[in-house]
C-alpha atoms as a PDB file:
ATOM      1  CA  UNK A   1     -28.519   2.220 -11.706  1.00  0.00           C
ATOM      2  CA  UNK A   2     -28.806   5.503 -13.155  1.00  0.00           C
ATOM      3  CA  UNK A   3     -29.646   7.047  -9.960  1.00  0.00           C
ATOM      4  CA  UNK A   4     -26.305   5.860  -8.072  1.00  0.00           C
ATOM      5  CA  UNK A   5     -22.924   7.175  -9.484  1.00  0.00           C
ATOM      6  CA  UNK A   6     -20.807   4.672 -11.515  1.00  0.00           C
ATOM      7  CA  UNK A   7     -17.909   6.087  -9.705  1.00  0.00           C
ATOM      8  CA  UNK A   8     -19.861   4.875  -6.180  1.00  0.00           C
ATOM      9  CA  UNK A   9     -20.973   2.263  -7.665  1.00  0.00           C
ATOM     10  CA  UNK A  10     -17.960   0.596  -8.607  1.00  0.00           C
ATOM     11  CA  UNK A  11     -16.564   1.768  -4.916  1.00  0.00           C
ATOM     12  CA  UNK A  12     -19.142  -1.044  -3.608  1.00  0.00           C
ATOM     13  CA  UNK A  13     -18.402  -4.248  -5.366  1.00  0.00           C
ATOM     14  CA  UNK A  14     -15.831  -6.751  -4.222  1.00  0.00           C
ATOM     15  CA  UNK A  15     -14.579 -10.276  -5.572  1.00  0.00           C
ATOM     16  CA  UNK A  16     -15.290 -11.351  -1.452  1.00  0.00           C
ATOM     17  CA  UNK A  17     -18.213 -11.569   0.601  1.00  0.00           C
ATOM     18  CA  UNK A  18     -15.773 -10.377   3.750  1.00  0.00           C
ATOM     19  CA  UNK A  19     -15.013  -7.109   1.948  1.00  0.00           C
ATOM     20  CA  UNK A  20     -18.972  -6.263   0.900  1.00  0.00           C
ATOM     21  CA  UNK A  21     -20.045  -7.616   4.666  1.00  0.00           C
ATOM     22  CA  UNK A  22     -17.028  -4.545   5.849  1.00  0.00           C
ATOM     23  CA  UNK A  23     -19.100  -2.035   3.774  1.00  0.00           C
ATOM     24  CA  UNK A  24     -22.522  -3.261   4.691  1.00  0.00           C
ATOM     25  CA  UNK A  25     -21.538  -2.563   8.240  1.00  0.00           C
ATOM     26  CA  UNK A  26     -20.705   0.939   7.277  1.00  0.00           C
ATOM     27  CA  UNK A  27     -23.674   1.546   5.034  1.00  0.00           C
ATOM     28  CA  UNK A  28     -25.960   0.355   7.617  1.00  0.00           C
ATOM     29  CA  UNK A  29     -27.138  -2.937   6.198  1.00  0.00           C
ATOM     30  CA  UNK A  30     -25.861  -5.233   9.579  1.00  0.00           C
ATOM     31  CA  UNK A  31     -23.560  -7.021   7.337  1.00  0.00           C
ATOM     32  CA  UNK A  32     -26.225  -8.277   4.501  1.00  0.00           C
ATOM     33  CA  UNK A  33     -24.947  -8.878   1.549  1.00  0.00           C
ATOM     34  CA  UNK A  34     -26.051 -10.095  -2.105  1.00  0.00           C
ATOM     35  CA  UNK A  35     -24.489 -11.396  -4.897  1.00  0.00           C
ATOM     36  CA  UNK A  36     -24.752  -8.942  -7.992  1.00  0.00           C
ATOM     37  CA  UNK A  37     -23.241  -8.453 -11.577  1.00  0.00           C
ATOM     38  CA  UNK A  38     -21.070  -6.286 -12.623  1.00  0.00           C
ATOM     39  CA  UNK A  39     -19.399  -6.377 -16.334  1.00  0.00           C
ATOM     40  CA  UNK A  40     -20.350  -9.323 -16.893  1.00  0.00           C
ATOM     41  CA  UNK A  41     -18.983 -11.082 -13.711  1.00  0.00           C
ATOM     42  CA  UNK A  42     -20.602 -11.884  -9.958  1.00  0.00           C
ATOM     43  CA  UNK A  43     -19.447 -10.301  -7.489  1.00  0.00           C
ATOM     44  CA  UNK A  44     -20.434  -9.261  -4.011  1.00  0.00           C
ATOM     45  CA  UNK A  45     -22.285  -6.306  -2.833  1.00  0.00           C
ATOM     46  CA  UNK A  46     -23.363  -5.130   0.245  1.00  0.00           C
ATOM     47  CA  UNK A  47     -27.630  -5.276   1.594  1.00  0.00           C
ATOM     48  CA  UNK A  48     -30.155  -7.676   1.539  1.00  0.00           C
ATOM     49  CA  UNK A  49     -30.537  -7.202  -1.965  1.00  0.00           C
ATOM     50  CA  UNK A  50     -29.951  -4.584  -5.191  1.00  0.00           C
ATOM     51  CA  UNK A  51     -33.119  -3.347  -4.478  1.00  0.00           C
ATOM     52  CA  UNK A  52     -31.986  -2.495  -1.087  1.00  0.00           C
ATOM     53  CA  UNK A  53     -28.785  -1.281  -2.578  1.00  0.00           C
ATOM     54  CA  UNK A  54     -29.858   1.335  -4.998  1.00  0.00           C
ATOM     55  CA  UNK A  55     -32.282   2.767  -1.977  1.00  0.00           C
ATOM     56  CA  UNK A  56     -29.657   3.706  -0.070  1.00  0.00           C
ATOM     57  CA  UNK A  57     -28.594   6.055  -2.588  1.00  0.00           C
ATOM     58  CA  UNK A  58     -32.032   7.068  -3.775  1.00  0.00           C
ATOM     59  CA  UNK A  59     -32.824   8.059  -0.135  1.00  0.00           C
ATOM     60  CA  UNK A  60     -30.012  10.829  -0.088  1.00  0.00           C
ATOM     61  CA  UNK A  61     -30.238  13.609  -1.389  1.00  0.00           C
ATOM     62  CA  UNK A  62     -27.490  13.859  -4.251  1.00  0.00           C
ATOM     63  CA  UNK A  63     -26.014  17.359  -5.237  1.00  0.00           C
ATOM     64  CA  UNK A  64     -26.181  17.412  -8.863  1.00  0.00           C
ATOM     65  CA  UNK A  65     -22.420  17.979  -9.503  1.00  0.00           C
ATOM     66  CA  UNK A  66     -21.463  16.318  -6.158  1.00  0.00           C
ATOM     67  CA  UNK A  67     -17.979  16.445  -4.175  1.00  0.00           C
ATOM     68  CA  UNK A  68     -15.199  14.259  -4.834  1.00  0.00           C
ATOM     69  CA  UNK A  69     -15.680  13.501  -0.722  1.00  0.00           C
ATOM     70  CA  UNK A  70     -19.384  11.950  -1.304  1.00  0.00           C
ATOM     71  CA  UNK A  71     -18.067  10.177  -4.272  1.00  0.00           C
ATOM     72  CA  UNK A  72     -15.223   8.334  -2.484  1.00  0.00           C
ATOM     73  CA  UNK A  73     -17.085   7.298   0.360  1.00  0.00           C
ATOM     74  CA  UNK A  74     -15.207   6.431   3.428  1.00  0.00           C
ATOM     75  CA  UNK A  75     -14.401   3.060   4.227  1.00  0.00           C
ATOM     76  CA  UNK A  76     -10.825   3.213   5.034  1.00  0.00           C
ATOM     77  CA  UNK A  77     -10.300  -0.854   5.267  1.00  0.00           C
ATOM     78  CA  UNK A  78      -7.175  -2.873   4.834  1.00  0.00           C
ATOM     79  CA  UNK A  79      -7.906  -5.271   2.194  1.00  0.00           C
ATOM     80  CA  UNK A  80      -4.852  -6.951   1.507  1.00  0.00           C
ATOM     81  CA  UNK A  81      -1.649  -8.109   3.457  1.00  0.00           C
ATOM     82  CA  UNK A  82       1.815  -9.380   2.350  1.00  0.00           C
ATOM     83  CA  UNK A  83       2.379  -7.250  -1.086  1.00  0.00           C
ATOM     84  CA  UNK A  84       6.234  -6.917  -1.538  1.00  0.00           C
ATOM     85  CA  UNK A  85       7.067  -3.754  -4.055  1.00  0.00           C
ATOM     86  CA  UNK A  86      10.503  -4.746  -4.181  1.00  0.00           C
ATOM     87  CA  UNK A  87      10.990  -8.226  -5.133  1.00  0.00           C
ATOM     88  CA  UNK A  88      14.055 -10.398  -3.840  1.00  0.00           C
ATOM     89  CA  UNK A  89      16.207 -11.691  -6.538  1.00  0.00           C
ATOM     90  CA  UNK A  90      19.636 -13.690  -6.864  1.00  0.00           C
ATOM     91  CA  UNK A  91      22.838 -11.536  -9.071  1.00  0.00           C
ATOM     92  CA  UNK A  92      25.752 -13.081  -9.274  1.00  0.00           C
ATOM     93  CA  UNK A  93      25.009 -15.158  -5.996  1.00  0.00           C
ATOM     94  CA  UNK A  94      24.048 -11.966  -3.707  1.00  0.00           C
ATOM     95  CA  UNK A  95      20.096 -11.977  -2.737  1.00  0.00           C
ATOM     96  CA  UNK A  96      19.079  -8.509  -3.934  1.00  0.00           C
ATOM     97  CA  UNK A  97      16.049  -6.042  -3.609  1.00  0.00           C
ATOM     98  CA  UNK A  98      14.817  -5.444  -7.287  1.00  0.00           C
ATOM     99  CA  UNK A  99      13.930  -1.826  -8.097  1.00  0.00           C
ATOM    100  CA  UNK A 100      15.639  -0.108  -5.178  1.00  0.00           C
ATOM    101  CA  UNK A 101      18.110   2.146  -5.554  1.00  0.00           C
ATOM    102  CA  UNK A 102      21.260   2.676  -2.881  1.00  0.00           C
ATOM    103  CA  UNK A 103      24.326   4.328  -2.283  1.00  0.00           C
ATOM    104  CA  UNK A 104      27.745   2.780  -3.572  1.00  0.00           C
ATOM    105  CA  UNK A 105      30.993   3.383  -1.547  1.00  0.00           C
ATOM    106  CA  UNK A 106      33.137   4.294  -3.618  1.00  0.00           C
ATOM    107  CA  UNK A 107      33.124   3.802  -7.682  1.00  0.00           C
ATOM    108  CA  UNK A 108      32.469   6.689 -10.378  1.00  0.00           C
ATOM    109  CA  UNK A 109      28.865   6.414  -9.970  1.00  0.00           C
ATOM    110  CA  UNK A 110      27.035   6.737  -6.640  1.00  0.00           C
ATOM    111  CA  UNK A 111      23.751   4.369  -6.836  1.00  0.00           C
ATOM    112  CA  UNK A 112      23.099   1.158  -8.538  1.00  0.00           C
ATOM    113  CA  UNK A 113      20.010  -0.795  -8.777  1.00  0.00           C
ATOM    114  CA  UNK A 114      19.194  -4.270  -9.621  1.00  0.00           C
ATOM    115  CA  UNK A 115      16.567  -4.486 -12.207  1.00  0.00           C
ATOM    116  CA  UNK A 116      14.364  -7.385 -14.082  1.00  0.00           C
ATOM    117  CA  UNK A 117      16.012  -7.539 -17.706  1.00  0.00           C
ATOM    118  CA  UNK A 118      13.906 -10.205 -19.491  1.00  0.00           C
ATOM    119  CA  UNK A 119      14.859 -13.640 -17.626  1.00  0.00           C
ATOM    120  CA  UNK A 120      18.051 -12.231 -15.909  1.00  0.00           C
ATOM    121  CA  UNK A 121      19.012  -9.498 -13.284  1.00  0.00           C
ATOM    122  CA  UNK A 122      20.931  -6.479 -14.246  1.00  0.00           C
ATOM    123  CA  UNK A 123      22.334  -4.265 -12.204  1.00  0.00           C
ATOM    124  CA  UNK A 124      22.351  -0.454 -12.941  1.00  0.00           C
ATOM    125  CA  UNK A 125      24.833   2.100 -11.642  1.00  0.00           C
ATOM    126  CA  UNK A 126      24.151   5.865 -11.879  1.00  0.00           C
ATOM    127  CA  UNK A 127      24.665   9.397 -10.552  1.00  0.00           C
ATOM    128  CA  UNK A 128      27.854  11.258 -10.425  1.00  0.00           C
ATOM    129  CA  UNK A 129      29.652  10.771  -6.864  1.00  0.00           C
ATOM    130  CA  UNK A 130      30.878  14.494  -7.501  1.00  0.00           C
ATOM    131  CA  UNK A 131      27.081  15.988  -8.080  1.00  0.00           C
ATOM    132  CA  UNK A 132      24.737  17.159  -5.346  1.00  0.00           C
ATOM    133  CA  UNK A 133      21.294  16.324  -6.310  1.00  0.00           C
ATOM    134  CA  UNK A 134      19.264  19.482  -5.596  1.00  0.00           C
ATOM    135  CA  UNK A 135      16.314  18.016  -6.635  1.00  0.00           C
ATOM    136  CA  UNK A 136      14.806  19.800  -3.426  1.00  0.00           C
ATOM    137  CA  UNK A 137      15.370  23.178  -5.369  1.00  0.00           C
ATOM    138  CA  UNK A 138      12.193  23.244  -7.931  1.00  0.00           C
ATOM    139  CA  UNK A 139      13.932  25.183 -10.551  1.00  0.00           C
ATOM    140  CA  UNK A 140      17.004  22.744 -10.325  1.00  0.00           C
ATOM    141  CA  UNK A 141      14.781  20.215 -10.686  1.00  0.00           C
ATOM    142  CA  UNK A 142      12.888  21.404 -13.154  1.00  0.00           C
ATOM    143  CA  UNK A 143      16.120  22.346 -15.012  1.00  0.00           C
ATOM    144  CA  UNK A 144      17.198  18.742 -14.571  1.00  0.00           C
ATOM    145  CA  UNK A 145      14.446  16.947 -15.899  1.00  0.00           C
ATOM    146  CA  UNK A 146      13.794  19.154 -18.924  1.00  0.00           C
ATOM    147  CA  UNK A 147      17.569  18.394 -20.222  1.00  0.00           C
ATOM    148  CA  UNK A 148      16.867  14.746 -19.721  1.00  0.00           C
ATOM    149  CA  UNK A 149      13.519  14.296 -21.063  1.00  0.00           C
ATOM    150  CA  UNK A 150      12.585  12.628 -17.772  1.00  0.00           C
ATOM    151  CA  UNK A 151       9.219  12.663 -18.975  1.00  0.00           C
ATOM    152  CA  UNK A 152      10.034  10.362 -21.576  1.00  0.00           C
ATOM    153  CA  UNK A 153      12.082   7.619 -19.634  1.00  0.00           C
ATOM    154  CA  UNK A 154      10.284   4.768 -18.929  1.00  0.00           C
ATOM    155  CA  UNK A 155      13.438   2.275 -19.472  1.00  0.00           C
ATOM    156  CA  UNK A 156      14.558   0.323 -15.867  1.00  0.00           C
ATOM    157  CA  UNK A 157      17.513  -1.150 -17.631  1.00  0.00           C
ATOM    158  CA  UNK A 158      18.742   2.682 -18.066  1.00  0.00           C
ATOM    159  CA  UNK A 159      20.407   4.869 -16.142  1.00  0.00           C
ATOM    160  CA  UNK A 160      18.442   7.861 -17.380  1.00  0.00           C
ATOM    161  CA  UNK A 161      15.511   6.193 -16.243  1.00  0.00           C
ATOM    162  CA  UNK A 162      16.511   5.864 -12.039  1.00  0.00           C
ATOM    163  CA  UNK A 163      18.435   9.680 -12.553  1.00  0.00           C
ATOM    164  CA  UNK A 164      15.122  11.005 -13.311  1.00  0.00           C
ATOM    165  CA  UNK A 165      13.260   9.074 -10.309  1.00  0.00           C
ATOM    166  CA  UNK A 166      15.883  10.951  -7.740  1.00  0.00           C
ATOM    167  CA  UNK A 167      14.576  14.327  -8.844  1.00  0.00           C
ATOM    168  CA  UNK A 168      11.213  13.596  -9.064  1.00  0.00           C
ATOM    169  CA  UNK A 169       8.761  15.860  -6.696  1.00  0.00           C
ATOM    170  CA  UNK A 170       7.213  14.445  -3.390  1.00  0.00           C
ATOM    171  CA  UNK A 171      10.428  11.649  -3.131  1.00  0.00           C
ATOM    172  CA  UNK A 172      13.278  12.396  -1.309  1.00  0.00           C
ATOM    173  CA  UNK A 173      16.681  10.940  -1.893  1.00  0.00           C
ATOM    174  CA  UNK A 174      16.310   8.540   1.375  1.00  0.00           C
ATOM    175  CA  UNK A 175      12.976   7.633   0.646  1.00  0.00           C
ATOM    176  CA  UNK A 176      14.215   5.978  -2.691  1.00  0.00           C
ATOM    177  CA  UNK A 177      16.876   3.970  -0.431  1.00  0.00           C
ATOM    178  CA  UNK A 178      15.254   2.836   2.719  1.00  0.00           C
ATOM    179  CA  UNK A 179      12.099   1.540   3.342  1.00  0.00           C
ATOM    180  CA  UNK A 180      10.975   1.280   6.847  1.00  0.00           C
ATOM    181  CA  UNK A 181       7.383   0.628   6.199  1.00  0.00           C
ATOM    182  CA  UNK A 182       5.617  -2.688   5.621  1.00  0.00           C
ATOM    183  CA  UNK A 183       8.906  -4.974   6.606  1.00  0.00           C
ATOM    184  CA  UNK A 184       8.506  -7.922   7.893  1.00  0.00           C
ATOM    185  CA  UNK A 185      10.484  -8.351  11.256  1.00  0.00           C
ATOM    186  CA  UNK A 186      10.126 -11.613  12.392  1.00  0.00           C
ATOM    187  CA  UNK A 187       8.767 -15.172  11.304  1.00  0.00           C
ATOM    188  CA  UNK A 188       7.964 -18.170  13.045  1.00  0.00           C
ATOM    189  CA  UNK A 189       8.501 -20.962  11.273  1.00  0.00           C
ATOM    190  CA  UNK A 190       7.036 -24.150  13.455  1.00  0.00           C
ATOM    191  CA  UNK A 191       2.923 -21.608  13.113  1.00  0.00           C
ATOM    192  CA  UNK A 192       3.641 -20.210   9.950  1.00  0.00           C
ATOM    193  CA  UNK A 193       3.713 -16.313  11.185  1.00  0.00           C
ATOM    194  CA  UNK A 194       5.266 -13.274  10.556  1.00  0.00           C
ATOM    195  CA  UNK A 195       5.308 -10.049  12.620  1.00  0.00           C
ATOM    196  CA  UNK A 196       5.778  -6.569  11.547  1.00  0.00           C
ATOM    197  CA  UNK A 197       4.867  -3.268  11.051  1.00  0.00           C
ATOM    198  CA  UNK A 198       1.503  -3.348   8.137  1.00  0.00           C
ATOM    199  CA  UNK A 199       1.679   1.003   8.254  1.00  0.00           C
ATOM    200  CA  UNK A 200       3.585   3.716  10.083  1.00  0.00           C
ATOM    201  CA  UNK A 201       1.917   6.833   9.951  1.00  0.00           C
ATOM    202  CA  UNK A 202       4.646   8.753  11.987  1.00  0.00           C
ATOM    203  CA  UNK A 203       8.598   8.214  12.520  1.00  0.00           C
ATOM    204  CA  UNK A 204       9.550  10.848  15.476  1.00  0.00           C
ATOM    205  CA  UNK A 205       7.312  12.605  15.501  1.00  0.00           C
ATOM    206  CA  UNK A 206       6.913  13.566  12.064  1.00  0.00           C
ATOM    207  CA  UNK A 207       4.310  12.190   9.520  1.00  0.00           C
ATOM    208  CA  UNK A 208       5.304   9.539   7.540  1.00  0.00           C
ATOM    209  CA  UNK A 209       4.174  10.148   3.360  1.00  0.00           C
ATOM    210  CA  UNK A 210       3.179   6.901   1.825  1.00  0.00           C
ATOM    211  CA  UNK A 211       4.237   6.070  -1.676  1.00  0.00           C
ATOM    212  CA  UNK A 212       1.008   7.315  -2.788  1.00  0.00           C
ATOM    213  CA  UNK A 213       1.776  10.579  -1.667  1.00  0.00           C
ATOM    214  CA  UNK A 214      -0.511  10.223   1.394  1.00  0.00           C
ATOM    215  CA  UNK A 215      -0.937  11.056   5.179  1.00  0.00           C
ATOM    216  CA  UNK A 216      -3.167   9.076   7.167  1.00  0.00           C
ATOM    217  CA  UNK A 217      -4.173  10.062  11.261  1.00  0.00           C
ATOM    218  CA  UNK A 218      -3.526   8.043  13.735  1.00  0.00           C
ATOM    219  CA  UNK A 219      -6.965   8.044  14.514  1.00  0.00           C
ATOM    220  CA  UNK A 220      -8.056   7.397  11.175  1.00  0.00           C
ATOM    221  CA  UNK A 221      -5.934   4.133  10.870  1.00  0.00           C
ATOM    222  CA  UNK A 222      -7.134   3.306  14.362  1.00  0.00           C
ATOM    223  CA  UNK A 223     -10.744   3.280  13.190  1.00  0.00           C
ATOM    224  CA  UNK A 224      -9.753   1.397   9.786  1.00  0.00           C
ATOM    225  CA  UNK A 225      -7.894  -1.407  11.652  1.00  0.00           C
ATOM    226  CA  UNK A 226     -10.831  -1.976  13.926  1.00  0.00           C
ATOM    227  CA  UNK A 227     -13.065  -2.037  11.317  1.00  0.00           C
ATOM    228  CA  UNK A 228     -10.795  -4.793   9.585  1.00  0.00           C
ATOM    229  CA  UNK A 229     -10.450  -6.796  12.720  1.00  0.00           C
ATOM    230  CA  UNK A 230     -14.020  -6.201  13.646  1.00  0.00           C
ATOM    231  CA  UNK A 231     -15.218  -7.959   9.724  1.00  0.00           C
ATOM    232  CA  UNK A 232     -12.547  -8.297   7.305  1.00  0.00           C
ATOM    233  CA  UNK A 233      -9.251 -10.032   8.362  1.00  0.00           C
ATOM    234  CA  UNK A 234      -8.507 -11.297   5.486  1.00  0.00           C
ATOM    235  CA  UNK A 235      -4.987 -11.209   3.586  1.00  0.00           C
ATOM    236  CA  UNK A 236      -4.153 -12.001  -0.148  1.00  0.00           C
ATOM    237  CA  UNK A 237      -0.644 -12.635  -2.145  1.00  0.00           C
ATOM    238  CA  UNK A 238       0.274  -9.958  -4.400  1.00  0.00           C
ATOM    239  CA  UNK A 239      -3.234  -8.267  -4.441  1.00  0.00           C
ATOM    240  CA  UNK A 240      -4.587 -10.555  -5.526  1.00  0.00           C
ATOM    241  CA  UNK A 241      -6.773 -13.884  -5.871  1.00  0.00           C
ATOM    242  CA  UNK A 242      -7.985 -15.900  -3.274  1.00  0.00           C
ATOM    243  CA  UNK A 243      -7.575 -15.427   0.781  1.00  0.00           C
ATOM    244  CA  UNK A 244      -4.096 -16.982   1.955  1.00  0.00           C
ATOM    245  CA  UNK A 245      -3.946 -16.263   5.500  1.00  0.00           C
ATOM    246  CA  UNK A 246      -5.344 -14.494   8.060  1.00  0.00           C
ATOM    247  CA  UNK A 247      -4.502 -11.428  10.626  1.00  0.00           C
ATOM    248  CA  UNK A 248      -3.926 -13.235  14.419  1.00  0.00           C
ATOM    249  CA  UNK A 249      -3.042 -10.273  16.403  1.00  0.00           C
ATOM    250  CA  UNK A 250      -3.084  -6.819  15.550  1.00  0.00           C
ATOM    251  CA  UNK A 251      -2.117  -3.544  17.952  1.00  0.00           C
ATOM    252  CA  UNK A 252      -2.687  -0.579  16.897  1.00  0.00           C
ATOM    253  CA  UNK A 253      -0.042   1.726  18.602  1.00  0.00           C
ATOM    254  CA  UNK A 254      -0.683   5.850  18.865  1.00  0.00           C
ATOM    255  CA  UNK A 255       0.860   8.356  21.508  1.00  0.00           C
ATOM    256  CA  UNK A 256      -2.203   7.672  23.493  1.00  0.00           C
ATOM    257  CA  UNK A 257      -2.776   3.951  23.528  1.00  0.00           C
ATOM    258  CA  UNK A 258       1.515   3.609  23.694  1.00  0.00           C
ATOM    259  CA  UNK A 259       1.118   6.222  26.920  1.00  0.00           C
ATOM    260  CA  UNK A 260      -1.825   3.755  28.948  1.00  0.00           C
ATOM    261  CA  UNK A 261       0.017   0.905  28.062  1.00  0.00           C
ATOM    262  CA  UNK A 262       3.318   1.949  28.722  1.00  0.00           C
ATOM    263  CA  UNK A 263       4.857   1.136  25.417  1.00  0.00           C
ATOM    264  CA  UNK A 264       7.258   3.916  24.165  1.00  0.00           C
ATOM    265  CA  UNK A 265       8.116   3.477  20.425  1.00  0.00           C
ATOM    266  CA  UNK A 266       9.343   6.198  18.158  1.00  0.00           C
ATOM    267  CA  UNK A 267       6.760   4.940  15.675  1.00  0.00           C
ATOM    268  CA  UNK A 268       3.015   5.770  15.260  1.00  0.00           C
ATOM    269  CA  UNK A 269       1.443   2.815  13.513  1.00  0.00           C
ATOM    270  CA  UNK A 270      -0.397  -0.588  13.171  1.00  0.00           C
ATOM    271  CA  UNK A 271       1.693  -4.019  14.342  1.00  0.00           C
ATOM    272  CA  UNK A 272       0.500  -7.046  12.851  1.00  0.00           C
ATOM    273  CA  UNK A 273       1.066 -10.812  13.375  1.00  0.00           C
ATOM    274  CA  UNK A 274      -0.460 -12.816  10.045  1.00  0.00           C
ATOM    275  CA  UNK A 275      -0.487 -16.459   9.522  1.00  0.00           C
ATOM    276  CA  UNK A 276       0.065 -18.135   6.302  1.00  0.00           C
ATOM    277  CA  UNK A 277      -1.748 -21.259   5.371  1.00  0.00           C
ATOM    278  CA  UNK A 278      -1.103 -21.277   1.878  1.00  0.00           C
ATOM    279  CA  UNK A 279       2.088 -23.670   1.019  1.00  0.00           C
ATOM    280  CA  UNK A 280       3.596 -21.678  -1.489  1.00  0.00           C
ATOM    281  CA  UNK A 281       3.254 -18.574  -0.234  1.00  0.00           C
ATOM    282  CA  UNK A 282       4.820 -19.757   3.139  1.00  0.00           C
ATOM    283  CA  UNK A 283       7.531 -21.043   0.642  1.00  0.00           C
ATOM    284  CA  UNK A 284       8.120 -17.530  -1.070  1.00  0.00           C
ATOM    285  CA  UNK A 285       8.016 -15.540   2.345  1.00  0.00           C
ATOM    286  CA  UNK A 286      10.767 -17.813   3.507  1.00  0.00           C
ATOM    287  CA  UNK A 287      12.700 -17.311   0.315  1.00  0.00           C
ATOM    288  CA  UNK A 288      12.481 -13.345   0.819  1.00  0.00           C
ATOM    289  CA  UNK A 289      10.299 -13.410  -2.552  1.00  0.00           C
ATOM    290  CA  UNK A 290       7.680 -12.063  -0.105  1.00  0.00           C
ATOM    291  CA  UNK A 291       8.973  -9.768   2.571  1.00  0.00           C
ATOM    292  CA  UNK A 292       6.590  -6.889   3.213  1.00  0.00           C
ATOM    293  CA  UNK A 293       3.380  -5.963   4.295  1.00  0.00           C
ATOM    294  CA  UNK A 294       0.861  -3.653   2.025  1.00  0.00           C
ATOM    295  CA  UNK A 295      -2.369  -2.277   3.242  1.00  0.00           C
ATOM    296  CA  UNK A 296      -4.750  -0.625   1.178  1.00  0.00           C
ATOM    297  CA  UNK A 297      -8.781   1.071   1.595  1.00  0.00           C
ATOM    298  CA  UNK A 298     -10.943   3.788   0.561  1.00  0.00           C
ATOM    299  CA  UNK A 299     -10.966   7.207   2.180  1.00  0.00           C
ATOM    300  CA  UNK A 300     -11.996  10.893   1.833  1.00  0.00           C
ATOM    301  CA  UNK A 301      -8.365  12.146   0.625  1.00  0.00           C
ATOM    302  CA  UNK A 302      -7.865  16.231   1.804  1.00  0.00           C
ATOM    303  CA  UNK A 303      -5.527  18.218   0.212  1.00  0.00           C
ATOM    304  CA  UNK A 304      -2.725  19.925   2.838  1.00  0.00           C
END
C-alpha cells in the first residue's frame, strides 16, 4: 500500500463490481476484478487480485512529488443517472423547483425562490427591480460581496443568502435561472423510460460550463460514453445505493457524427433513453420529484 498513492488509491475502489470491471478495462486487467477492503468495508477493485493491483503501480515509475494529472487518473465514466439538483415541491398548490431562482414580473423585488424551511416550503423574494447586477464587473462584485458579508451567508431562508449567489464568480445571472442541461424531455409510461439530454457540452456553438466549473470535449465525452456503454450502464437514484435502471439507448451527438448522420441540432452532447425498474423511483420521476439527468467520472482537469 505504501507504494501506491492514497489519493490513487481511493480513485480505484467502488461499492459495484460494474464500476471496478470499467477501470480494469482501462488499467489493462480485461475486466478482472477482486473484492478488497477499504476502511473497514468490501468493496470492489479492479485485477485478478491486490497483488495484481499494487503491481500495476509498482511497475511505473512514480515521480517523487508527482502531477496532479497522474494522480487523477483518467477514467472519465458516467456513474450515475437520474440526480435532480432542484427538487420539485408543492407551495400553496403550484408544483415548484426548490433552490432555483427566477425573474418576477413585476413586484418590488425581482427574483424569488422556493426554499426547504424545516417541513414546509418558503418562498424567498429578492433583488431590487431598479438595480443592475454588475456582478460581471470584478470590482463591483467584489464591492458587493464585501458590504454583505457574502462569505458568511449560508442561510436559504434569507434573502442575503440568494443576493450573494447572483454575484458570485464563474455564474452568470441566466445560469442561476435556466437549466438546459440534464432535463428530462420525454417519458413513456406503458416501458418505464425517459429520454433526454444526460450532458451538453456546447449550446451554439459555444462551450457549455458545468456547475462544477468545467468544460468537457466533445471527444472526450464521446470516449467516456462508450466506455460506459461498452461496461458500465448502470444508473442509481440520488447518487446513491443500489442500481435502479439501466441506459437502453444512448447517441452521442458531435458536429461530426450530427454531419454523417444528417442530424442538425444546435447542441453538442450525449442523448440518453434510461429505463426504470425500480417502483418508487418510477413513482417519484412521474411526480417531478425526479426530473433530471446527472452524470459524473474521473478525468485529467486542465486549467484554461
Amino acid at each position: 500500500m505504501n507504494s501506491v498513492l492514497k489519493a490513487q488509491y481511493a480513485n480505484d475502489i467502488f461499492t459495484t463490481e460494474p464500476e471496478a470491471r470499467a477501470r480494469s478495462m482501462d488499467m489493462g486487467f480485461g475486466g478482472t476484478t477482486h473484492v478488497s477492503t477499504y476502511d473497514g468495508q468490501a468493496v470492489y477493485m479492479p485485477a485478478e487480485s491486490h497483488e495484481d493491483y499494487l503491481g500495476y503501480y509498482r511497475s511505473e515509475e512514480v515521480e517523487e512529488e508527482p502531477s496532479v494529472d497522474r494522480i487523477e487518473a483518467l477514467r472519465a465514466i458516467v456513474q450515475e443517472v437520474l440526480k435532480e439538483e432542484f427538487t420539485k415541491a408543492e407551495y400553496q398548490g403550484e408544483k415548484v423547483t426548490l433552490n432555483k431562482p427566477r425573474r418576477i414580473k413585476g413586484g418590488n423585488k425581482k427574483f424569488e425562490v422556493f426554499v426547504q424551511d424545516g417541513g414546509k416550503v418558503k418562498r424567498v423574494t429578492f433583488g431590487d427591480p431598479n438595480m443592475e447586477i454588475r456582478r460581471d464587473d470584478p470590482k463591483a462584485r467584489a464591492n458587493f460581496r464585501s458590504r454583505h458579508s457574502c462569505d458568511t451567508k449560508t442561510d436559504k431562508t434569507k434573502a442575503g443568502y440568494w443576493s450573494c449567489r447572483m454575484w458570485e464568480a464563474g455564474t452568470s445571472v441566466s445560469d442561476m435561472t435556466k437549466n438546459i442541461e440534464g432535463k428530462i424531455l420525454k417519458t413513456d409510461d406503458e416501458q418505464r423510460m425517459v429520454y433526454g439530454w444526460a450532458s451538453v457540452v456546447t449550446e451554439k456553438g459555444e462551450a457549455v460550463v458545468d456547475r462544477q466549473g468545467d468544460v468537457i470535449e466533445a471527444d472526450t465525452l464521446v470516449k467516456a460514453v462508450n466506455e460506459f456503454m461498452e461496461h458500465v450502464r448502470v444508473g442509481k437514484a440520488m447518487h446513491t445505493g443500489e442500481q435502479v435502471g439501466t441506459v437502453v439507448h444512448s447517441l452521442p451527438i458531435t458536429k461530426e457524427i450530427g454531419d454523417a448522420l444528417g442530424i442538425q441540432s444546435d447542441r453538442e452532447g450525449w442523448v440518453v433513453a434510461y429505463k426504470v425498474f425500480d417502483e418508487s423511483i418510477w413513482g417519484m420521476v412521474k411526480s417531478g420529484e425526479l426530473a433530471a439527468f446527472s452524470i459524473g467520472g474521473r478525468a485529467m482537469k486542465e486549467e484554461i
